[in-house]
N, C-alpha and C. Protein backbone atom coordinates (compact mmCIF):
# COMPACT_ATOMS: atom_id res chain seq x y z
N UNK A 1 -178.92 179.69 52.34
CA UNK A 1 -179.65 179.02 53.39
C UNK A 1 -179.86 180.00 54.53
N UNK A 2 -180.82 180.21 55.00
CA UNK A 2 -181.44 180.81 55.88
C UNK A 2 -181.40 180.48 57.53
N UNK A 3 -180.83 181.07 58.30
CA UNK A 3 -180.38 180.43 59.86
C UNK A 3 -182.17 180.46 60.28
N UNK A 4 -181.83 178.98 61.25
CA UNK A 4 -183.25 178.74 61.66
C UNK A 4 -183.35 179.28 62.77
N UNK A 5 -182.47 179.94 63.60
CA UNK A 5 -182.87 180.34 64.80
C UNK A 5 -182.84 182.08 65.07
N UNK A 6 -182.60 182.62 63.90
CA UNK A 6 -182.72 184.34 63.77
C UNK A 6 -182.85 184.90 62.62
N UNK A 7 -182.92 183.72 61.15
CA UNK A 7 -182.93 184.15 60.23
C UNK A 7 -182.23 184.88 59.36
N UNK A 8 -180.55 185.08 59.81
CA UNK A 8 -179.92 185.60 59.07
C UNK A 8 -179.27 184.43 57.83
N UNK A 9 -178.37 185.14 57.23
CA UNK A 9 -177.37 184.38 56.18
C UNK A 9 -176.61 183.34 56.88
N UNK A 10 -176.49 181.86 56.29
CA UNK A 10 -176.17 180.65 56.53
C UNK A 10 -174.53 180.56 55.29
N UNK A 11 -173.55 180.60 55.55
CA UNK A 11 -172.08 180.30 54.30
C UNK A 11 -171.82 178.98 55.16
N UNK A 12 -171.26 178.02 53.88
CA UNK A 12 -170.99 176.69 54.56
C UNK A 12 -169.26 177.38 54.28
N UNK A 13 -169.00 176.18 55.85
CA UNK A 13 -167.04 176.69 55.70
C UNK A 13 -166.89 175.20 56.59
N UNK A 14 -165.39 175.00 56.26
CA UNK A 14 -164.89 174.15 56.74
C UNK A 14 -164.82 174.20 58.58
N UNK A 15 -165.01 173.65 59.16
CA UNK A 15 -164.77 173.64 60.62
C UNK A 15 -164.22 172.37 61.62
N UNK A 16 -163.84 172.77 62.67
CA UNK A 16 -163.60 171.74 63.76
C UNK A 16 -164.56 171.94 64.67
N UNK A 17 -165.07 170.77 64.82
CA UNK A 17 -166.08 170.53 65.73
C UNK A 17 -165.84 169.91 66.92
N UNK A 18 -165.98 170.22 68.09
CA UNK A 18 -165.57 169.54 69.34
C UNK A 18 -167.21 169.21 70.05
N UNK A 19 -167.21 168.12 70.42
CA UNK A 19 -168.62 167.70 71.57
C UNK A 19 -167.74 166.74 72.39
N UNK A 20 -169.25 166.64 73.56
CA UNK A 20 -168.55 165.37 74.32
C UNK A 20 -169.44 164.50 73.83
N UNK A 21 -169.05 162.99 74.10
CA UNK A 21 -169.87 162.18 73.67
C UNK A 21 -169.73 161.10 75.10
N UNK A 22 -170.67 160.76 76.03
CA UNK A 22 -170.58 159.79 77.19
C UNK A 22 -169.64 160.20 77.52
N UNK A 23 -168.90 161.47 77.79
CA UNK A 23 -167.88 162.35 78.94
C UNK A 23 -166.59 162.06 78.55
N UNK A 24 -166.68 161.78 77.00
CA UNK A 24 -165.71 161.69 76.13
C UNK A 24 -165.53 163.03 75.39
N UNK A 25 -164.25 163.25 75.12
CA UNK A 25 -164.00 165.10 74.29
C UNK A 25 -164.21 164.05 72.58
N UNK A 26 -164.83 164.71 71.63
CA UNK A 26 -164.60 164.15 70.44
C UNK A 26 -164.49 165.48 69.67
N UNK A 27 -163.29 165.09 68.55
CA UNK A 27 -163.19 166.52 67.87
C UNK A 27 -163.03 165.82 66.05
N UNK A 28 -164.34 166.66 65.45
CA UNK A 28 -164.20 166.27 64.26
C UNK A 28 -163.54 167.49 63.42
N UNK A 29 -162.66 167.08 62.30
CA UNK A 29 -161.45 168.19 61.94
C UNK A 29 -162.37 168.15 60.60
N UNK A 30 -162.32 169.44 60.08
CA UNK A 30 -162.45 169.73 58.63
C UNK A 30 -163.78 169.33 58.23
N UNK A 31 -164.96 168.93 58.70
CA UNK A 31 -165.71 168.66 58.53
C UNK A 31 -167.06 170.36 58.05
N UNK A 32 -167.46 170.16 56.96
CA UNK A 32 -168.62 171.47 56.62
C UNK A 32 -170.00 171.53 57.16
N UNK A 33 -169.68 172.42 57.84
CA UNK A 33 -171.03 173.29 58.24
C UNK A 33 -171.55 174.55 57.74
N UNK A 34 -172.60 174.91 58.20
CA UNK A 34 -172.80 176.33 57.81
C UNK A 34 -173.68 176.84 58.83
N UNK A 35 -172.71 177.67 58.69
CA UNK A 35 -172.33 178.65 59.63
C UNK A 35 -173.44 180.25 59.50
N UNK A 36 -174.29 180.71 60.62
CA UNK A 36 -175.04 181.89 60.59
C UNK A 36 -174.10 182.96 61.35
N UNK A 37 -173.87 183.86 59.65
CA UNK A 37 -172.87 185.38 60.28
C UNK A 37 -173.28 185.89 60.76
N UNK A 38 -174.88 185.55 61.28
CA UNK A 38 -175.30 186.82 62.62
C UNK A 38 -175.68 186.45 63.93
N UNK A 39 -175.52 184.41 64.35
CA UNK A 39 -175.69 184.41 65.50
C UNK A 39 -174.42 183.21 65.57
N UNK A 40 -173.90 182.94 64.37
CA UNK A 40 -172.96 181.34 64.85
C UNK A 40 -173.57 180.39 64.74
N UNK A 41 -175.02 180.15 64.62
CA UNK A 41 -175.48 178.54 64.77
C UNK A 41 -174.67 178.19 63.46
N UNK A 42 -174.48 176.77 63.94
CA UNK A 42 -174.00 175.86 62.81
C UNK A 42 -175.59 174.81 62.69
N UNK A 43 -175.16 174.48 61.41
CA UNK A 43 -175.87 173.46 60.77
C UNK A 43 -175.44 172.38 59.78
N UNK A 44 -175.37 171.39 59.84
CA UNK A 44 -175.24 170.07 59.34
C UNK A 44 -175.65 169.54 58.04
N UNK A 45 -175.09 168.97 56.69
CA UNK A 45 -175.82 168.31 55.87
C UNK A 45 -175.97 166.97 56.36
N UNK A 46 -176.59 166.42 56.06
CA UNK A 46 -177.80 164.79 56.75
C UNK A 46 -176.64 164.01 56.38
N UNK A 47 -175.82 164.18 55.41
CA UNK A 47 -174.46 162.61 55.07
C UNK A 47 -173.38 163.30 56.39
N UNK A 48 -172.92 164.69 56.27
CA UNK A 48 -172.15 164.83 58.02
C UNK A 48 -172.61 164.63 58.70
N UNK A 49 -173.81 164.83 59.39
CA UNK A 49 -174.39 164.21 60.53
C UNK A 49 -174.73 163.36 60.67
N UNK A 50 -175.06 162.20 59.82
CA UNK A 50 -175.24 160.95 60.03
C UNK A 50 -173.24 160.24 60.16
N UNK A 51 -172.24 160.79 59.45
CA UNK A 51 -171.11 160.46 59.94
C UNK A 51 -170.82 160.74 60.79
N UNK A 52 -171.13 161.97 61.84
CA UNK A 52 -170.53 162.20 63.43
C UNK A 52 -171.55 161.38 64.14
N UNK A 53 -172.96 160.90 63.71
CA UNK A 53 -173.54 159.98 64.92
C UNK A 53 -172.63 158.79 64.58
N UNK A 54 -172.27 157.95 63.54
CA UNK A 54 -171.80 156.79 63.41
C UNK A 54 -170.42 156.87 63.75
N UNK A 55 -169.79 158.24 64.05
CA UNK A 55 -168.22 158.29 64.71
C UNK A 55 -168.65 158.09 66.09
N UNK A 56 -169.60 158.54 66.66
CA UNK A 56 -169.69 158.78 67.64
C UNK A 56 -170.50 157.43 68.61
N UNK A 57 -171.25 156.69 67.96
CA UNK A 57 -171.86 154.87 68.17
C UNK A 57 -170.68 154.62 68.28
N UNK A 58 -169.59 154.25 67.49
CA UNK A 58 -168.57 153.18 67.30
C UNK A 58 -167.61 153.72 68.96
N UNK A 59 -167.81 155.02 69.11
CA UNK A 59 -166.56 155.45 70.31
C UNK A 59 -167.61 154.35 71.54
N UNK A 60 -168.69 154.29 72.01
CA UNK A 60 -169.79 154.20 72.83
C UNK A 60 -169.29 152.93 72.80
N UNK A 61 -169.60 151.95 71.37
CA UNK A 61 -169.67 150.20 71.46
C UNK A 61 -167.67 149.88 71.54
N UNK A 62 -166.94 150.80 71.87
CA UNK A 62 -165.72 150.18 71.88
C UNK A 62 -164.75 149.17 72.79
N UNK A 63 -164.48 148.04 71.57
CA UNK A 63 -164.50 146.91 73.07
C UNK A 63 -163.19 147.14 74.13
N UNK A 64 -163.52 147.06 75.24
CA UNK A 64 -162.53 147.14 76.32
C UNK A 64 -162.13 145.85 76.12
N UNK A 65 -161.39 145.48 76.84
CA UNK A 65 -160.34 144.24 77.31
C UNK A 65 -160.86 143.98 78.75
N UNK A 66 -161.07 142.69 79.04
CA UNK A 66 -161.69 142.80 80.37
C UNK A 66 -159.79 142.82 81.44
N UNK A 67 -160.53 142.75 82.61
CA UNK A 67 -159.42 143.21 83.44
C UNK A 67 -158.56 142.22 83.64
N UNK A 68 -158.97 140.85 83.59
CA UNK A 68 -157.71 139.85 83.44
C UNK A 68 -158.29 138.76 82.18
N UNK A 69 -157.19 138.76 81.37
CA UNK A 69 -157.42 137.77 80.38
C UNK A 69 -156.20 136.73 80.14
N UNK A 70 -157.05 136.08 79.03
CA UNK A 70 -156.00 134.31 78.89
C UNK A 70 -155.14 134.49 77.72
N UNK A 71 -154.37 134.05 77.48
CA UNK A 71 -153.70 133.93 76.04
C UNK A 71 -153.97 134.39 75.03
N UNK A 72 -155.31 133.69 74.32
CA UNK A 72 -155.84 134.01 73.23
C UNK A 72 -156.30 135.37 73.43
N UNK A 73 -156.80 136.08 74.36
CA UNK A 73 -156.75 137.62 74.28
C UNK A 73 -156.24 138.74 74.31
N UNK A 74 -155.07 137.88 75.38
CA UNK A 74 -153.89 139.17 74.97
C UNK A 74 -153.18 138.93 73.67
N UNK A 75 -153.04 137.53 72.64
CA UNK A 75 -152.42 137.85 71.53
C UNK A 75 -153.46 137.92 70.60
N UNK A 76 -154.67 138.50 70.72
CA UNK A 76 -155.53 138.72 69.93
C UNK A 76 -155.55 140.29 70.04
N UNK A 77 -155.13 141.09 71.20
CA UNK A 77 -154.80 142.49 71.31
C UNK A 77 -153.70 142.99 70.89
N UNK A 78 -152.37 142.55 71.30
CA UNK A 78 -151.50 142.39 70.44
C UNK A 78 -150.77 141.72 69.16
N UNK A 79 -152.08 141.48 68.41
CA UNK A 79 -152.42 140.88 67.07
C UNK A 79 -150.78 140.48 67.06
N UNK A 80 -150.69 139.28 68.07
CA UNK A 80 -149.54 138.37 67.82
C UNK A 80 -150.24 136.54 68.08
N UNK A 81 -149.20 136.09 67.97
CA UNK A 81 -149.38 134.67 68.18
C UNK A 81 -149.50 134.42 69.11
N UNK A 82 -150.37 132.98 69.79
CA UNK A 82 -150.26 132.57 71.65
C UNK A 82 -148.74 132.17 71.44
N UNK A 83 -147.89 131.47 70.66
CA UNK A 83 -146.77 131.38 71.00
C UNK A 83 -145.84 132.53 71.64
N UNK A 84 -146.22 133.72 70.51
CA UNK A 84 -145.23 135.03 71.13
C UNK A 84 -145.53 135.52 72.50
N UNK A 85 -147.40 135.44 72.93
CA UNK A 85 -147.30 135.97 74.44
C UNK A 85 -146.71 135.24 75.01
N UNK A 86 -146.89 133.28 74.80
CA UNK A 86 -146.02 132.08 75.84
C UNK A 86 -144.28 132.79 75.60
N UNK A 87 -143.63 133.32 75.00
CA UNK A 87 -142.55 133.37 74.68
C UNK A 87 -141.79 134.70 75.69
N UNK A 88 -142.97 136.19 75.05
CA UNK A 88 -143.06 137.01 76.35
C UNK A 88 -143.31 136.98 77.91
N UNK A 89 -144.26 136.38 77.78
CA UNK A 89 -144.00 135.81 79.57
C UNK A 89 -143.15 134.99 79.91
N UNK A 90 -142.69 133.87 79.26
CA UNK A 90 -141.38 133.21 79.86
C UNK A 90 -139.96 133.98 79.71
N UNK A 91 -139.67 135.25 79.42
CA UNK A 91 -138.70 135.69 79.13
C UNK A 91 -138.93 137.39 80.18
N UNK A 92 -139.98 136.99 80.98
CA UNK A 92 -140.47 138.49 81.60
C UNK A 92 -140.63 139.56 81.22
N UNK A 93 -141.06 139.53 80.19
CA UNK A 93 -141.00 141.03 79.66
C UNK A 93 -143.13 141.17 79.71
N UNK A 94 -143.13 140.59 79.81
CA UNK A 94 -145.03 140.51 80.33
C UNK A 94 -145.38 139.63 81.86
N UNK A 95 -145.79 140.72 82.15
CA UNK A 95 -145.99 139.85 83.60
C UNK A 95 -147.14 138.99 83.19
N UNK A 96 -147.61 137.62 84.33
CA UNK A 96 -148.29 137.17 84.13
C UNK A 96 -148.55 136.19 85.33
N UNK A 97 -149.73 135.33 85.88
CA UNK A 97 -149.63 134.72 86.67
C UNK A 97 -150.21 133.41 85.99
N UNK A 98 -149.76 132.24 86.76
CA UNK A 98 -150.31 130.78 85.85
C UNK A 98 -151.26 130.61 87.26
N UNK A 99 -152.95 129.72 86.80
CA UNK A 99 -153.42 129.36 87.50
C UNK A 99 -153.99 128.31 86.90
N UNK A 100 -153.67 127.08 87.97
CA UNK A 100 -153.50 126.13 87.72
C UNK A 100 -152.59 125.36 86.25
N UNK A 101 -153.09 125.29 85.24
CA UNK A 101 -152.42 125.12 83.55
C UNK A 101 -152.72 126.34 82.85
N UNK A 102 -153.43 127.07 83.54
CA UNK A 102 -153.43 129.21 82.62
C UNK A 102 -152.96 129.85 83.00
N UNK A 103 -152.57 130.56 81.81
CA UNK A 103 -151.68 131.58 82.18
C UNK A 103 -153.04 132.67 82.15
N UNK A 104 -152.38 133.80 83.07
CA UNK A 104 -153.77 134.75 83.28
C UNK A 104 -152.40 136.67 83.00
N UNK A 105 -153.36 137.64 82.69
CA UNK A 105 -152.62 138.51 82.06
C UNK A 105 -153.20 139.60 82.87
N UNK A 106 -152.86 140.44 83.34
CA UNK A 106 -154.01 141.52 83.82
C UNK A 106 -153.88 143.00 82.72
N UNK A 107 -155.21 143.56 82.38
CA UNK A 107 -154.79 144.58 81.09
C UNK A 107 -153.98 145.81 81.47
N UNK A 108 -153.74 145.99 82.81
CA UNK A 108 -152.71 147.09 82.61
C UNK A 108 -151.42 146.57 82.49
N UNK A 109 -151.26 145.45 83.19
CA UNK A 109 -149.54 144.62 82.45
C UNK A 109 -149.64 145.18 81.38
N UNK A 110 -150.42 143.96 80.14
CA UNK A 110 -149.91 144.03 79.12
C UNK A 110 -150.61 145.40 78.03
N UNK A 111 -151.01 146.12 78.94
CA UNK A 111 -150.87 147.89 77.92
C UNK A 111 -149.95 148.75 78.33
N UNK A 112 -149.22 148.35 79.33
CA UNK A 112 -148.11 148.86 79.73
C UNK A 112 -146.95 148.56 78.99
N UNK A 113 -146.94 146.80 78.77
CA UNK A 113 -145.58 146.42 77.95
C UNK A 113 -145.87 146.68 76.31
N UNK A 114 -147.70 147.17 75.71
CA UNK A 114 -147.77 147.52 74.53
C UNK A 114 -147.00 149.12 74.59
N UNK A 115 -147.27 149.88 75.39
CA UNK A 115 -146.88 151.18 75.44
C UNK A 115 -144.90 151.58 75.65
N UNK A 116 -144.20 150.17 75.59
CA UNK A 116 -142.71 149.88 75.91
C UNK A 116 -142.30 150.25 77.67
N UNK A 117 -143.31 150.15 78.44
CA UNK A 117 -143.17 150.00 79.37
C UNK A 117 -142.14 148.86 80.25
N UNK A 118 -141.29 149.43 81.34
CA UNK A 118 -140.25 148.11 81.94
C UNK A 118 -141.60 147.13 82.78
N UNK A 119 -142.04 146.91 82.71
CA UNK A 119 -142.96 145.90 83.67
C UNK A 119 -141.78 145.07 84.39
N UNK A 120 -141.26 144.59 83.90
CA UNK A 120 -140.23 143.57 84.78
C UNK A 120 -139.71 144.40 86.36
N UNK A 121 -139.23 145.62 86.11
CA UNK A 121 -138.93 146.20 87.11
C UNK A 121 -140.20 146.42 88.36
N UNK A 122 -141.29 146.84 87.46
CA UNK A 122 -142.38 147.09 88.11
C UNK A 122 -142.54 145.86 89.06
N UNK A 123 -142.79 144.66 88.58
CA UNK A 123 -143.08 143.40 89.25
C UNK A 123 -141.98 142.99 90.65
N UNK A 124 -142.64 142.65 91.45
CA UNK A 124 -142.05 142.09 92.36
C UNK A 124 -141.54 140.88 91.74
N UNK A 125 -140.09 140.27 91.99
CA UNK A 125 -139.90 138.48 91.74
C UNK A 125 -141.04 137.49 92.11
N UNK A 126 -141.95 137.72 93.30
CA UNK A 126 -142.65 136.85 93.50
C UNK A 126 -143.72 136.96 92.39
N UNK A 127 -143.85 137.50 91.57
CA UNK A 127 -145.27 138.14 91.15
C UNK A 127 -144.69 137.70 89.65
N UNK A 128 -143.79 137.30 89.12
CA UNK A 128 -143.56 137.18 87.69
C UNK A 128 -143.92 135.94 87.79
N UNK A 129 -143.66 134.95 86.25
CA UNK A 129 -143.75 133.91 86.30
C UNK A 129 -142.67 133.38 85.30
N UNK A 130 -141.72 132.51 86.10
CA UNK A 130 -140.51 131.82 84.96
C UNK A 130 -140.97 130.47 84.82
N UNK A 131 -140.63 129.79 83.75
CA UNK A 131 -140.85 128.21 83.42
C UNK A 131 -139.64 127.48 83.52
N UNK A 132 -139.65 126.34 84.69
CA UNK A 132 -137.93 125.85 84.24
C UNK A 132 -138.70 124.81 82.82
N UNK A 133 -137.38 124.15 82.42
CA UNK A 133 -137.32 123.42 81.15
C UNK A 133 -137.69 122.17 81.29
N UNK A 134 -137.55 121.04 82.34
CA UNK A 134 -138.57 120.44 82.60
C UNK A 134 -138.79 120.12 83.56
N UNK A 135 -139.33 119.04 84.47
CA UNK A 135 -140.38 119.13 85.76
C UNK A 135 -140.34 119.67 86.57
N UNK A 136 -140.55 119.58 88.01
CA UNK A 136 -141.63 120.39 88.47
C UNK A 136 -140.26 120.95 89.98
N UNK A 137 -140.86 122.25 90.30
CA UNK A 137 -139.48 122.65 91.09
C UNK A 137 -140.61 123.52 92.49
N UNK A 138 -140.25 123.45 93.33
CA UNK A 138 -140.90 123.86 94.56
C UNK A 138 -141.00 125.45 93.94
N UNK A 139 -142.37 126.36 94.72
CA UNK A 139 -142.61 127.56 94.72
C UNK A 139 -141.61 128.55 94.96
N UNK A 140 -140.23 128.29 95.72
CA UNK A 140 -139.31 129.18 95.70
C UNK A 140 -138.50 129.26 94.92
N UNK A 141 -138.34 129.08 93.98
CA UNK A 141 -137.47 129.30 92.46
C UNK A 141 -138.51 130.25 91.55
N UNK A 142 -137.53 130.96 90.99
CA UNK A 142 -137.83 131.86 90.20
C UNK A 142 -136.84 131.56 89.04
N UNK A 143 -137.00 130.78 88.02
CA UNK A 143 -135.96 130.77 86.83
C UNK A 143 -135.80 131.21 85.58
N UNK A 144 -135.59 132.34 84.88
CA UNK A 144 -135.52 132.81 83.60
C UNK A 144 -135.23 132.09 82.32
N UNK A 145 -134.38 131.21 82.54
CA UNK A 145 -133.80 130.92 81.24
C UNK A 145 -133.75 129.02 81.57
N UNK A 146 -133.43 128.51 80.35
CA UNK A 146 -133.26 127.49 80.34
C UNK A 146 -131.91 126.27 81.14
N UNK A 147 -130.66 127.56 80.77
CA UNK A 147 -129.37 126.64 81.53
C UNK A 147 -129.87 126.81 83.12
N UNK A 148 -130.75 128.28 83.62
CA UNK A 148 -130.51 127.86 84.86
C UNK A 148 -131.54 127.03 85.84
N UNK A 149 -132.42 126.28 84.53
CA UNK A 149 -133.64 125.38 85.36
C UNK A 149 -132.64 124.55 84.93
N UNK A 150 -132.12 124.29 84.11
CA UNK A 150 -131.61 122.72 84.19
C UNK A 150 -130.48 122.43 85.71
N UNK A 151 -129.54 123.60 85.66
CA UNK A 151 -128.88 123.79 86.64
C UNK A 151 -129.68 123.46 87.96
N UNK A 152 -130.71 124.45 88.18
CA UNK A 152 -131.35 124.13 89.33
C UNK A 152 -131.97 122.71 89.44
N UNK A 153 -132.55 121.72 88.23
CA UNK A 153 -133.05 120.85 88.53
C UNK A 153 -131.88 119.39 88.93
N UNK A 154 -130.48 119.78 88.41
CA UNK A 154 -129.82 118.68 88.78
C UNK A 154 -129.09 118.99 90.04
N UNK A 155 -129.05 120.38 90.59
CA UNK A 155 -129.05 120.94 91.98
C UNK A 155 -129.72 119.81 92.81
N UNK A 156 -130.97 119.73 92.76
CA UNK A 156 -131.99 119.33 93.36
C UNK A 156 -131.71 117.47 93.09
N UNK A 157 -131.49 117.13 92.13
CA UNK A 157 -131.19 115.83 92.25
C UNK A 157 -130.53 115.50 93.02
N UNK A 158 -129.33 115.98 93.04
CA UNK A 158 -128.10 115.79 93.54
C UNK A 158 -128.21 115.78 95.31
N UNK A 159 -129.33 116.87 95.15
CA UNK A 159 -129.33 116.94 97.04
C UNK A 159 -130.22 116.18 97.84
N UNK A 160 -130.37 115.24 96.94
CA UNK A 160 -131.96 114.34 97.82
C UNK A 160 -131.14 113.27 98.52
């Protein structure tokens, strides 16, 4: 094969290819080109280059996570159950805030606690969210676990 831009000798060889793609670094490994021994142009067969445009579409259409999501999206990111995120946030290990009957997630929480991040530490107490076990307890309680909402709720009986 004949180089199109000086006309010397074209040898196909294995290469790594680096571009940016939308100010992204993309590096394709091992992929064949061929290569001109008298200026460097590379050149492409039409099935590799049609695979680095279609590597390179899929980086472009990749879905983000919007910046605060509900249940079903953070355990649809962490291809777990809504039970396991309800289970992680009541046990703090995912921060989270409830508004009104939702629970709401923000995506650096929970790519932080995907990455084994302490989030708990990170969080202020006011800023987590505990569930007591059952009804309803004024905004200044913060309760982790189950013995100590019950505790706190017959606290509260007791003192009316």
């Amino acid at each position: 094969m004949k180089c199109y831009v000086c006309g010397g000798n074209m040898n196909k060889t294995a290469q790594d290819i680096r571009a940016i793609w939308r100010s992204r670094p993309v590096v394709f490994q091992g992929l064949e080109a061929w290569v001109c021994v008298d200026c460097g142009e590379q050149a492409y067969d039409p099935d590799t280059a049609r695979l680095m445009q279609a590597l390179m579409r899929s980086i472009e259409s990749e879905n983000t996570p919007p910046e605060v999501m509900n249940v079903a999206e953070v355990a649809d990111l962490l291809r777990v159950s809504s039970q396991t995120v309800y289970s992680l946030a009541r046990s703090g290990r995912l921060r989270c805030t409830k508004v009104g009957r939702e629970w709401r997630f923000r995506r650096d929480d929970v790519m932080a606690a995907l990455r084994g991040q302490d989030t708990e530490q990170a969080a202020a107490p006011d800023q987590r969210v505990y569930v007591a076990a059952r009804g309803q307890l004024d905004t200044g309680f913060s309760l982790k676990d189950r013995d100590t909402a019950r505790a706190a709720l017959e606290e509260l009986k007791h003192g009316e």
